[in-house]
PDB file of N, CA and C in Angstrom:
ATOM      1  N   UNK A   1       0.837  -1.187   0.000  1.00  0.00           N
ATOM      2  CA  UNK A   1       0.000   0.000   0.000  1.00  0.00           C
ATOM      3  C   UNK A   1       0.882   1.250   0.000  1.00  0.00           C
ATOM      4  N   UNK A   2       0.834   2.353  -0.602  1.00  0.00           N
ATOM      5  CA  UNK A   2       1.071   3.662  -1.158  1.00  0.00           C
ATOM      6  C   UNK A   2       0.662   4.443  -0.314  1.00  0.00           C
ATOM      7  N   UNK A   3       1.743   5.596   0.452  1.00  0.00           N
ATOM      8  CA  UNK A   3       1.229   6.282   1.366  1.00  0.00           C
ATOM      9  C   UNK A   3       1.330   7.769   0.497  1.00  0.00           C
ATOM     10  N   UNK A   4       0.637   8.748   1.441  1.00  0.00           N
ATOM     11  CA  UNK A   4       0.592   9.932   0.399  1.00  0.00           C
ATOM     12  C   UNK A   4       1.574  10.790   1.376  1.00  0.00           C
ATOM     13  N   UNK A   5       2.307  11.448   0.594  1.00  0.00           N
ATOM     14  CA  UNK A   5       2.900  12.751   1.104  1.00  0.00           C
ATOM     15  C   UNK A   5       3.171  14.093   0.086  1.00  0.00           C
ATOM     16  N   UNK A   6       3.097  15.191   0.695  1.00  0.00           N
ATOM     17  CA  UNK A   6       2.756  16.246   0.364  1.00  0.00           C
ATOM     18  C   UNK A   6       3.938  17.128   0.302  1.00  0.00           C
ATOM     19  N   UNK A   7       4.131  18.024  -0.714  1.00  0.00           N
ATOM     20  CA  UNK A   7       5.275  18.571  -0.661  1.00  0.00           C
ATOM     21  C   UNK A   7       4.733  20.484   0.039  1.00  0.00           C
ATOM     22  N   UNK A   8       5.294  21.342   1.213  1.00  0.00           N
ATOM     23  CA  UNK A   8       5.024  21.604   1.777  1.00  0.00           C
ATOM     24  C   UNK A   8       3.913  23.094   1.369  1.00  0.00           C
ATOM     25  N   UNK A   9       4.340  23.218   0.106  1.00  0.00           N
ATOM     26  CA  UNK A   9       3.706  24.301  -0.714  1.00  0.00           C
ATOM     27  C   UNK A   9       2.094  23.800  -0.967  1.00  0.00           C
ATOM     28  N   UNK A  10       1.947  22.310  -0.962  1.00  0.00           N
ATOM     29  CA  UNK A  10       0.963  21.584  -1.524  1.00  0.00           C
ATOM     30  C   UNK A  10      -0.233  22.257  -0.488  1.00  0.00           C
ATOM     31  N   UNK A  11       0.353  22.470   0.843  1.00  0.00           N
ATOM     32  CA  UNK A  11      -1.351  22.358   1.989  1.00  0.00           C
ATOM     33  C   UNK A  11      -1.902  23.836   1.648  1.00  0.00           C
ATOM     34  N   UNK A  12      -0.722  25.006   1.722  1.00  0.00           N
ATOM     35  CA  UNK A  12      -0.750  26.075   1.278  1.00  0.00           C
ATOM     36  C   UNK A  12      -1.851  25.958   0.183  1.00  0.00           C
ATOM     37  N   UNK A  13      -1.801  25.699  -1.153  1.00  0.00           N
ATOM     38  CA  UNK A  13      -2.501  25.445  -2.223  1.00  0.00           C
ATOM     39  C   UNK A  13      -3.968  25.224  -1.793  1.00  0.00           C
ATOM     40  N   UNK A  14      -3.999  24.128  -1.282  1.00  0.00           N
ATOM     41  CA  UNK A  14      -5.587  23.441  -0.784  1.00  0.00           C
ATOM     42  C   UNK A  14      -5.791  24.223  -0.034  1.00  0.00           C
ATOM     43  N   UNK A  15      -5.641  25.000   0.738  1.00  0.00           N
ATOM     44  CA  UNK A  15      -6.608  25.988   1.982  1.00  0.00           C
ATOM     45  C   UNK A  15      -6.944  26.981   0.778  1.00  0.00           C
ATOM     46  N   UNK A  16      -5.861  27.548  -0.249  1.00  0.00           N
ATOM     47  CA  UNK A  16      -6.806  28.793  -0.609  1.00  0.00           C
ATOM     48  C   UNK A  16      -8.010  28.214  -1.798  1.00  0.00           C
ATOM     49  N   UNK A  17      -8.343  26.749  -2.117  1.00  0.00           N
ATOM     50  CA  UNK A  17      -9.597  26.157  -2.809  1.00  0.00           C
ATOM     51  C   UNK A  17     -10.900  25.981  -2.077  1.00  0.00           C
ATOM     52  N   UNK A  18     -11.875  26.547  -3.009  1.00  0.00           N
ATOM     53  CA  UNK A  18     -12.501  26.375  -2.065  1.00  0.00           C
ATOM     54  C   UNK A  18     -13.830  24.884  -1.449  1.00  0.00           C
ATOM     55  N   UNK A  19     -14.312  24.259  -0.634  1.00  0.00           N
ATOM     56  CA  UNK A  19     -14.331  23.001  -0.260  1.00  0.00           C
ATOM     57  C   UNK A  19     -14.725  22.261  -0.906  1.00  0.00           C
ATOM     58  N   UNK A  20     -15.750  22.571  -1.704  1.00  0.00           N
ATOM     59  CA  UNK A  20     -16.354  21.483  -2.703  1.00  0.00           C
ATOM     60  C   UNK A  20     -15.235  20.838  -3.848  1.00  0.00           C
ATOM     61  N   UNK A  21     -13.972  21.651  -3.873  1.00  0.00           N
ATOM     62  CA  UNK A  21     -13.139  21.573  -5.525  1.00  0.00           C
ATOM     63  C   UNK A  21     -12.425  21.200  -4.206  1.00  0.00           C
ATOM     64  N   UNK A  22     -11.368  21.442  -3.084  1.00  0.00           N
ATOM     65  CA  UNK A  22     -10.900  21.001  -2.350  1.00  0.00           C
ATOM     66  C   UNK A  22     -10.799  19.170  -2.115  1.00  0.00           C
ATOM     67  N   UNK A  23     -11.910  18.984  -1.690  1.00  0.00           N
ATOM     68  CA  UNK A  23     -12.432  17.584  -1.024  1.00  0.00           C
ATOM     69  C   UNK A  23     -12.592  16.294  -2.489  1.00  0.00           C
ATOM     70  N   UNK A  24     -12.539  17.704  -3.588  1.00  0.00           N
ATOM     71  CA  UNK A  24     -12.957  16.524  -5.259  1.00  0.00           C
ATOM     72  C   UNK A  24     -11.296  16.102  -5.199  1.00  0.00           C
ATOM     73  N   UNK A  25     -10.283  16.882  -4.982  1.00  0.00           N
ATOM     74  CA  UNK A  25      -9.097  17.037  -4.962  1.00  0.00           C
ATOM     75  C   UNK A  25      -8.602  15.578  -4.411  1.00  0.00           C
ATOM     76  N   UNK A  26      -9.393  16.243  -3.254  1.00  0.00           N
ATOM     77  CA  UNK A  26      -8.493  14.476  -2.206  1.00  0.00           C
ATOM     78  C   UNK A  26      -8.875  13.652  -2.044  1.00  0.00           C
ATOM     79  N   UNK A  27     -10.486  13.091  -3.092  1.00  0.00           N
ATOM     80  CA  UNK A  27     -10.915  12.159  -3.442  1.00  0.00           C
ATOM     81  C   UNK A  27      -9.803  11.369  -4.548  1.00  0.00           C
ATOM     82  N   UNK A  28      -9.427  11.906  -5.141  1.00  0.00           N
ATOM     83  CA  UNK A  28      -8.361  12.078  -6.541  1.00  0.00           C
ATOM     84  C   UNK A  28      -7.457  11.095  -5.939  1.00  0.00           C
ATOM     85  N   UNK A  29      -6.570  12.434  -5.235  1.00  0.00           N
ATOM     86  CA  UNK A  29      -5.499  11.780  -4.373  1.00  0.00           C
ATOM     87  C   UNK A  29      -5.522  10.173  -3.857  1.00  0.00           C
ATOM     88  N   UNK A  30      -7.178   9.892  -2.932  1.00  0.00           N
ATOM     89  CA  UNK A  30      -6.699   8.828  -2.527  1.00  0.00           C
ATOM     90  C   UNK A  30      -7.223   7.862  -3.652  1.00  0.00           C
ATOM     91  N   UNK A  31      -7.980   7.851  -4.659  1.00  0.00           N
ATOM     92  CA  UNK A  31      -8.238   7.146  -5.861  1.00  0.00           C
ATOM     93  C   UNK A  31      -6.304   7.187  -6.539  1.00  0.00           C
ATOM     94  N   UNK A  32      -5.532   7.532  -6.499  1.00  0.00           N
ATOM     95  CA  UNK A  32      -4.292   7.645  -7.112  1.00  0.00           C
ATOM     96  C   UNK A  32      -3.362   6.596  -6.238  1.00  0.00           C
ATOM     97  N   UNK A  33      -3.732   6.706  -4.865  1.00  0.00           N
ATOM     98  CA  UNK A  33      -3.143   5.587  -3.828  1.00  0.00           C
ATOM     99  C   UNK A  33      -3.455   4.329  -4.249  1.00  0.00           C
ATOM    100  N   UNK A  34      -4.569   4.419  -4.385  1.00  0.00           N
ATOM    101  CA  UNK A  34      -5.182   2.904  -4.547  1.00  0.00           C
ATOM    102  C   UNK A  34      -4.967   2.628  -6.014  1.00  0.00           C
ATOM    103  N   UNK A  35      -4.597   3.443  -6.536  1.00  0.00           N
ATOM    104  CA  UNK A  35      -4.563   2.624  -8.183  1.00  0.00           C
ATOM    105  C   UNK A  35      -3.592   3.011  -8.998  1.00  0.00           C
ATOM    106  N   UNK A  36      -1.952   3.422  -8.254  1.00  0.00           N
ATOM    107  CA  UNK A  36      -0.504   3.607  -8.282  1.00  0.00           C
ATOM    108  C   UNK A  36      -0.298   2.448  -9.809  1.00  0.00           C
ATOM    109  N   UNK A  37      -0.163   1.571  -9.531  1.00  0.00           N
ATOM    110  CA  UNK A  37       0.178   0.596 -10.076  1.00  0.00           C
ATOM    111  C   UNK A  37      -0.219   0.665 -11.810  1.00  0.00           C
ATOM    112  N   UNK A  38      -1.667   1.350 -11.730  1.00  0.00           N
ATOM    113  CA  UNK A  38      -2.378   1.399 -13.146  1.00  0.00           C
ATOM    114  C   UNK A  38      -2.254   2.751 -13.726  1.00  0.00           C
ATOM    115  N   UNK A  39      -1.678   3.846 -12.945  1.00  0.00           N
ATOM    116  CA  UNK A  39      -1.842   5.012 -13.263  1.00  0.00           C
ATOM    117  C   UNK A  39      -1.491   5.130 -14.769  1.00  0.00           C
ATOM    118  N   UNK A  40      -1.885   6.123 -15.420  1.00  0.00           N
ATOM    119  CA  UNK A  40      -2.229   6.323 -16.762  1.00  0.00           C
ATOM    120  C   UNK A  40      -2.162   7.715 -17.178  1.00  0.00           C
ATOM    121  N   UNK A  41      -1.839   8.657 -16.370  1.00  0.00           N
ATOM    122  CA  UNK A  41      -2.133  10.266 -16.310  1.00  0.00           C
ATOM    123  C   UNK A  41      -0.650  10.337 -17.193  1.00  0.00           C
ATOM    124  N   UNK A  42      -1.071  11.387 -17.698  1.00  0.00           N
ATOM    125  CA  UNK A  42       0.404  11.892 -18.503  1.00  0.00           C
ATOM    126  C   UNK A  42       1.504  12.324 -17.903  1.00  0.00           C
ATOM    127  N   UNK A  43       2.624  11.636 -18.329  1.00  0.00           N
ATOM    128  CA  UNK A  43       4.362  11.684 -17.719  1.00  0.00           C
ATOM    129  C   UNK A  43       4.784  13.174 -18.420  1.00  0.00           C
ATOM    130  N   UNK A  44       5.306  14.381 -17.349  1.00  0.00           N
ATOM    131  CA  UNK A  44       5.428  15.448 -17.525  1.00  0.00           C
ATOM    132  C   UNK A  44       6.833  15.728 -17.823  1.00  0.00           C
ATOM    133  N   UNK A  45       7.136  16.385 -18.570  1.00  0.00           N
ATOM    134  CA  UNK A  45       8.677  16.649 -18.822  1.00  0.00           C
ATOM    135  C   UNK A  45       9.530  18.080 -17.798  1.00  0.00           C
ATOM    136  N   UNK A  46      10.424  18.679 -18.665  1.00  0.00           N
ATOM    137  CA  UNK A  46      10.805  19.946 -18.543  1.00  0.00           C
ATOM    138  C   UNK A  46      11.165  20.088 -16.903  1.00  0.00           C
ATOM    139  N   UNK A  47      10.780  21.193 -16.137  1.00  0.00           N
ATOM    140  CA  UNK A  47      10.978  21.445 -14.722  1.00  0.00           C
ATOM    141  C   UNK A  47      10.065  20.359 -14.110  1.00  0.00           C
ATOM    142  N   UNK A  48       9.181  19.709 -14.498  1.00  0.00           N
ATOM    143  CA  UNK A  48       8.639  18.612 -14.031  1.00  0.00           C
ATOM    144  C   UNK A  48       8.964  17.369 -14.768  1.00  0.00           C
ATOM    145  N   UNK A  49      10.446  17.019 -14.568  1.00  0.00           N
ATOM    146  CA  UNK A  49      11.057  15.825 -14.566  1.00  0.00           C
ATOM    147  C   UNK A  49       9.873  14.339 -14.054  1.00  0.00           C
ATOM    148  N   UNK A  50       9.919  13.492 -14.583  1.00  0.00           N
ATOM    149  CA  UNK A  50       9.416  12.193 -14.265  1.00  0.00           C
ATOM    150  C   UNK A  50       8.291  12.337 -13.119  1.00  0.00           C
ATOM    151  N   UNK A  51       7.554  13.165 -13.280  1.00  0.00           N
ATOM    152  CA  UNK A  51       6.199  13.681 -12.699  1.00  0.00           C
ATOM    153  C   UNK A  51       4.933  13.510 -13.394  1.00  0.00           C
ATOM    154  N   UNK A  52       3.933  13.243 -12.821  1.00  0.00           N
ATOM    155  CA  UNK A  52       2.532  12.924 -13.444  1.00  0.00           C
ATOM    156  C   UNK A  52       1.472  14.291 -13.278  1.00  0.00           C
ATOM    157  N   UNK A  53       0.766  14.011 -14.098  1.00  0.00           N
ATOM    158  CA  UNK A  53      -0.492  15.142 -13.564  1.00  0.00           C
ATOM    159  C   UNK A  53      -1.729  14.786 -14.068  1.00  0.00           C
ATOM    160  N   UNK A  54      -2.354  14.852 -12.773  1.00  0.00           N
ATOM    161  CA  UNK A  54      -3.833  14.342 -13.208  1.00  0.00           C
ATOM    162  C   UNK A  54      -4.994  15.279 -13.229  1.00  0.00           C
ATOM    163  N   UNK A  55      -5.908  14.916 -13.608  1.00  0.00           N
ATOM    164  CA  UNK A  55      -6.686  16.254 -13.837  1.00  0.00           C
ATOM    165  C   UNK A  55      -8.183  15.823 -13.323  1.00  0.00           C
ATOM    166  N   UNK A  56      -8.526  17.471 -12.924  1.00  0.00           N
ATOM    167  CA  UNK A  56      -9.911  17.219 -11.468  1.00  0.00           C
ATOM    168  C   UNK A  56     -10.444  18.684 -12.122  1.00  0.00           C
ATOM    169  N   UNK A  57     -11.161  18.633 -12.634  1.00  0.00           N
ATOM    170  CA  UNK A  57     -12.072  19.467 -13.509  1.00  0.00           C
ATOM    171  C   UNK A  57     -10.847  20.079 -14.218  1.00  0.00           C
ATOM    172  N   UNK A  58     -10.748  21.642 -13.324  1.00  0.00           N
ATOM    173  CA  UNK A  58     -10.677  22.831 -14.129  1.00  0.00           C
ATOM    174  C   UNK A  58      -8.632  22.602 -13.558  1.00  0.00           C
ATOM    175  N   UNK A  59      -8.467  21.634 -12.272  1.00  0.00           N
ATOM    176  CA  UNK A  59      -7.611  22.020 -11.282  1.00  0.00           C
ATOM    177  C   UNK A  59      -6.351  20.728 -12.068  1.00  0.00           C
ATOM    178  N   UNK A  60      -5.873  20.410 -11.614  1.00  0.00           N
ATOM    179  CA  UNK A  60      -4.193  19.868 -11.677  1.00  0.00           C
ATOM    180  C   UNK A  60      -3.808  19.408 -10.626  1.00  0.00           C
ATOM    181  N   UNK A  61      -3.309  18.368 -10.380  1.00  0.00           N
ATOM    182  CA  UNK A  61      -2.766  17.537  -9.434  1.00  0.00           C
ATOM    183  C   UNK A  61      -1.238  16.956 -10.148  1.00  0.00           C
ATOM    184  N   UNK A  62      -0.132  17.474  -9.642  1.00  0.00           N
ATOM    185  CA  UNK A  62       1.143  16.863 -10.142  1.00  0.00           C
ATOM    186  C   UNK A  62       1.844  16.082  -8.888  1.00  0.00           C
ATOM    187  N   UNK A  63       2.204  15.104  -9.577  1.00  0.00           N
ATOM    188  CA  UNK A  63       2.710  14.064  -8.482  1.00  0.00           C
ATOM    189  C   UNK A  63       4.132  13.155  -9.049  1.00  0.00           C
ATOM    190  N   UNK A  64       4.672  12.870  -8.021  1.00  0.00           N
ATOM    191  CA  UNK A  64       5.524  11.670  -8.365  1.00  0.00           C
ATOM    192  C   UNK A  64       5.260  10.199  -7.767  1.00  0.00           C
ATOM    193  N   UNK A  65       6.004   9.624  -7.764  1.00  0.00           N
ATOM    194  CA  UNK A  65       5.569   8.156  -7.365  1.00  0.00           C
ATOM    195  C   UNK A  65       7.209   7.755  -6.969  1.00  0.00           C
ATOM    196  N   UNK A  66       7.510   7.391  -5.654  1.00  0.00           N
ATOM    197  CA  UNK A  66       8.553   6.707  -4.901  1.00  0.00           C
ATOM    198  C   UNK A  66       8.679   5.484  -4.801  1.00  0.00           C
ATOM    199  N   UNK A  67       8.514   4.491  -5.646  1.00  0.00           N
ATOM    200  CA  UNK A  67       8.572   2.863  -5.645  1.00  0.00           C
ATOM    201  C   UNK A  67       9.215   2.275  -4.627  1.00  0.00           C
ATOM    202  N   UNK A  68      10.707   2.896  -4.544  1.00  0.00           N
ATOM    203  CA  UNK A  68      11.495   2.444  -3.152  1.00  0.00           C
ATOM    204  C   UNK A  68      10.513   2.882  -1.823  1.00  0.00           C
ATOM    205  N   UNK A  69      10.340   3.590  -1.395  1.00  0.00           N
ATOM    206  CA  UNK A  69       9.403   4.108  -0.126  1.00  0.00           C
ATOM    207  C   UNK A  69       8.168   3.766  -0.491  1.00  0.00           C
ATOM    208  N   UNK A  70       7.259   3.703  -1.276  1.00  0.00           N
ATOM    209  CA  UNK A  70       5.779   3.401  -1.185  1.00  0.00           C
ATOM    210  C   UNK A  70       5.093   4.126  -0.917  1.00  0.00           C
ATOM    211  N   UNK A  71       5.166   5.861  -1.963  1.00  0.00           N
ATOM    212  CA  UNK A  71       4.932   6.984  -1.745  1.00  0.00           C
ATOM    213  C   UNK A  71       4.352   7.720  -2.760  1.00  0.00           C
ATOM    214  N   UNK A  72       3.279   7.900  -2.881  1.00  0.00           N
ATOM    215  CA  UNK A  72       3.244   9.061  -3.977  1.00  0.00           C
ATOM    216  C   UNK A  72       3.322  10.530  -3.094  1.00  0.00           C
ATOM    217  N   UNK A  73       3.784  11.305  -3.970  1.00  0.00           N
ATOM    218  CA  UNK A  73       4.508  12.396  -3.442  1.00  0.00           C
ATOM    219  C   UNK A  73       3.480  13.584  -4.562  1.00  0.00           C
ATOM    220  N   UNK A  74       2.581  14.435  -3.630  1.00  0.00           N
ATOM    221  CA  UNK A  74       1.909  15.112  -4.373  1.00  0.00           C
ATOM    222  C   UNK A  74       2.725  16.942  -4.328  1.00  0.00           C
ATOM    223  N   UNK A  75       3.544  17.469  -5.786  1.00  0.00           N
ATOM    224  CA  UNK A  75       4.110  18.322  -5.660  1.00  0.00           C
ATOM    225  C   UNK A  75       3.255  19.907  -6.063  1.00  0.00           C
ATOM    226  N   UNK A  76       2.544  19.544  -6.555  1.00  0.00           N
ATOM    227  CA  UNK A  76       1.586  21.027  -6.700  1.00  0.00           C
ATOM    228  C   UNK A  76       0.038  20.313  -7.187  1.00  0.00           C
ATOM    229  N   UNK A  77      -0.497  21.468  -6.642  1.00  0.00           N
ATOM    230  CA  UNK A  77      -2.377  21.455  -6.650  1.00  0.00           C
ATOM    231  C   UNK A  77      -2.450  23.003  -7.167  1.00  0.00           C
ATOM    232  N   UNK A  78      -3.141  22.891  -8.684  1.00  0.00           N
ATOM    233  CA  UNK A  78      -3.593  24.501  -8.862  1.00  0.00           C
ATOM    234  C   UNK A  78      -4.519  24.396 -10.067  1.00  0.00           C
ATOM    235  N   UNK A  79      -4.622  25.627 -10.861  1.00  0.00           N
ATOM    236  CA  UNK A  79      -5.657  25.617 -12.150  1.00  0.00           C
ATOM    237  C   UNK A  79      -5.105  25.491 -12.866  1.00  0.00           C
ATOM    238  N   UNK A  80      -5.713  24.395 -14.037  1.00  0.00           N
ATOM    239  CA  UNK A  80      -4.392  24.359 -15.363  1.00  0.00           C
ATOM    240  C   UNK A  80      -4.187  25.518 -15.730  1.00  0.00           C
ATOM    241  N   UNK A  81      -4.261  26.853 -15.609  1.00  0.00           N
ATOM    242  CA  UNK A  81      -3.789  27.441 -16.604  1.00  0.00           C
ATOM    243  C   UNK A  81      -2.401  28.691 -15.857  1.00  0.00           C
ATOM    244  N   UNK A  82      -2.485  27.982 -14.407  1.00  0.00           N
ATOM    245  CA  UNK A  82      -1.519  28.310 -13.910  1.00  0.00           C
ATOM    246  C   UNK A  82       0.130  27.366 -13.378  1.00  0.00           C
ATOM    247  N   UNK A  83      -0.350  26.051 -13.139  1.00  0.00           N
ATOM    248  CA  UNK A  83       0.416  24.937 -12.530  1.00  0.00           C
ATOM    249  C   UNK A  83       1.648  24.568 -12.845  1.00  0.00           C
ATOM    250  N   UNK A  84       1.494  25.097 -14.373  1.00  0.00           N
ATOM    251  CA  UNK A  84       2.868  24.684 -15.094  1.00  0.00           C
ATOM    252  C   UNK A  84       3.637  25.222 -15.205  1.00  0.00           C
ATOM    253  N   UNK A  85       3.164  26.798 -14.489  1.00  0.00           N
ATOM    254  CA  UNK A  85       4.764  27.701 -14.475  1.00  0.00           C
ATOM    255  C   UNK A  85       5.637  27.836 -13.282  1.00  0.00           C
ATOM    256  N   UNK A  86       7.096  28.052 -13.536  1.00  0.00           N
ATOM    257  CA  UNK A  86       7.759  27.645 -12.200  1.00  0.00           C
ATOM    258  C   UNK A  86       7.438  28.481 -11.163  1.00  0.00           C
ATOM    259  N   UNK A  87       8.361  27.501  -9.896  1.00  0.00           N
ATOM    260  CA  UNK A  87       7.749  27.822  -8.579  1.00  0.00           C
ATOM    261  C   UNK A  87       8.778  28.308  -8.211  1.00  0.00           C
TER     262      UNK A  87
END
């Protein structure tokens, strides 16, 4: 089993969403725990090296996946039309 961890900018992100798009968020998240293995979301290049991003309506979820630790590692939560520029 796949534990989740958050990179520290990530909680920041989720407080300023607001709850209904919030809670769709970390439905996501733990649907991504449980189904690591099958994931299918598109492999991101550039400043997001060997990173995934999945998509929750309007919002973005980028993540990595730690095989050695048993981790997905969620590195930014935002609106696509902001997520992809650096941090």
């Amino acid at each position: 089993m796949y534990e989740l961890a958050f990179h520290p900018a990530v909680t920041r992100d989720l407080r300023g969403l607001d709850k209904i798009t919030r809670l769709r968020i970390l439905d996501k998240m733990q649907w991504l725990l449980e189904h690591v293995d099958e994931m299918r979301h598109k492999l991101l290049t550039a400043q997001w090296a060997r990173t995934y991003r999945s998509r929750v309506g309007d919002y973005r979820v980028v993540c990595g996946i730690d095989r050695e630790q048993n981790k997905v590692i969620v590195y930014a939560v935002g609106h696509r039309r902001e997520i992809y520029r650096l941090r």
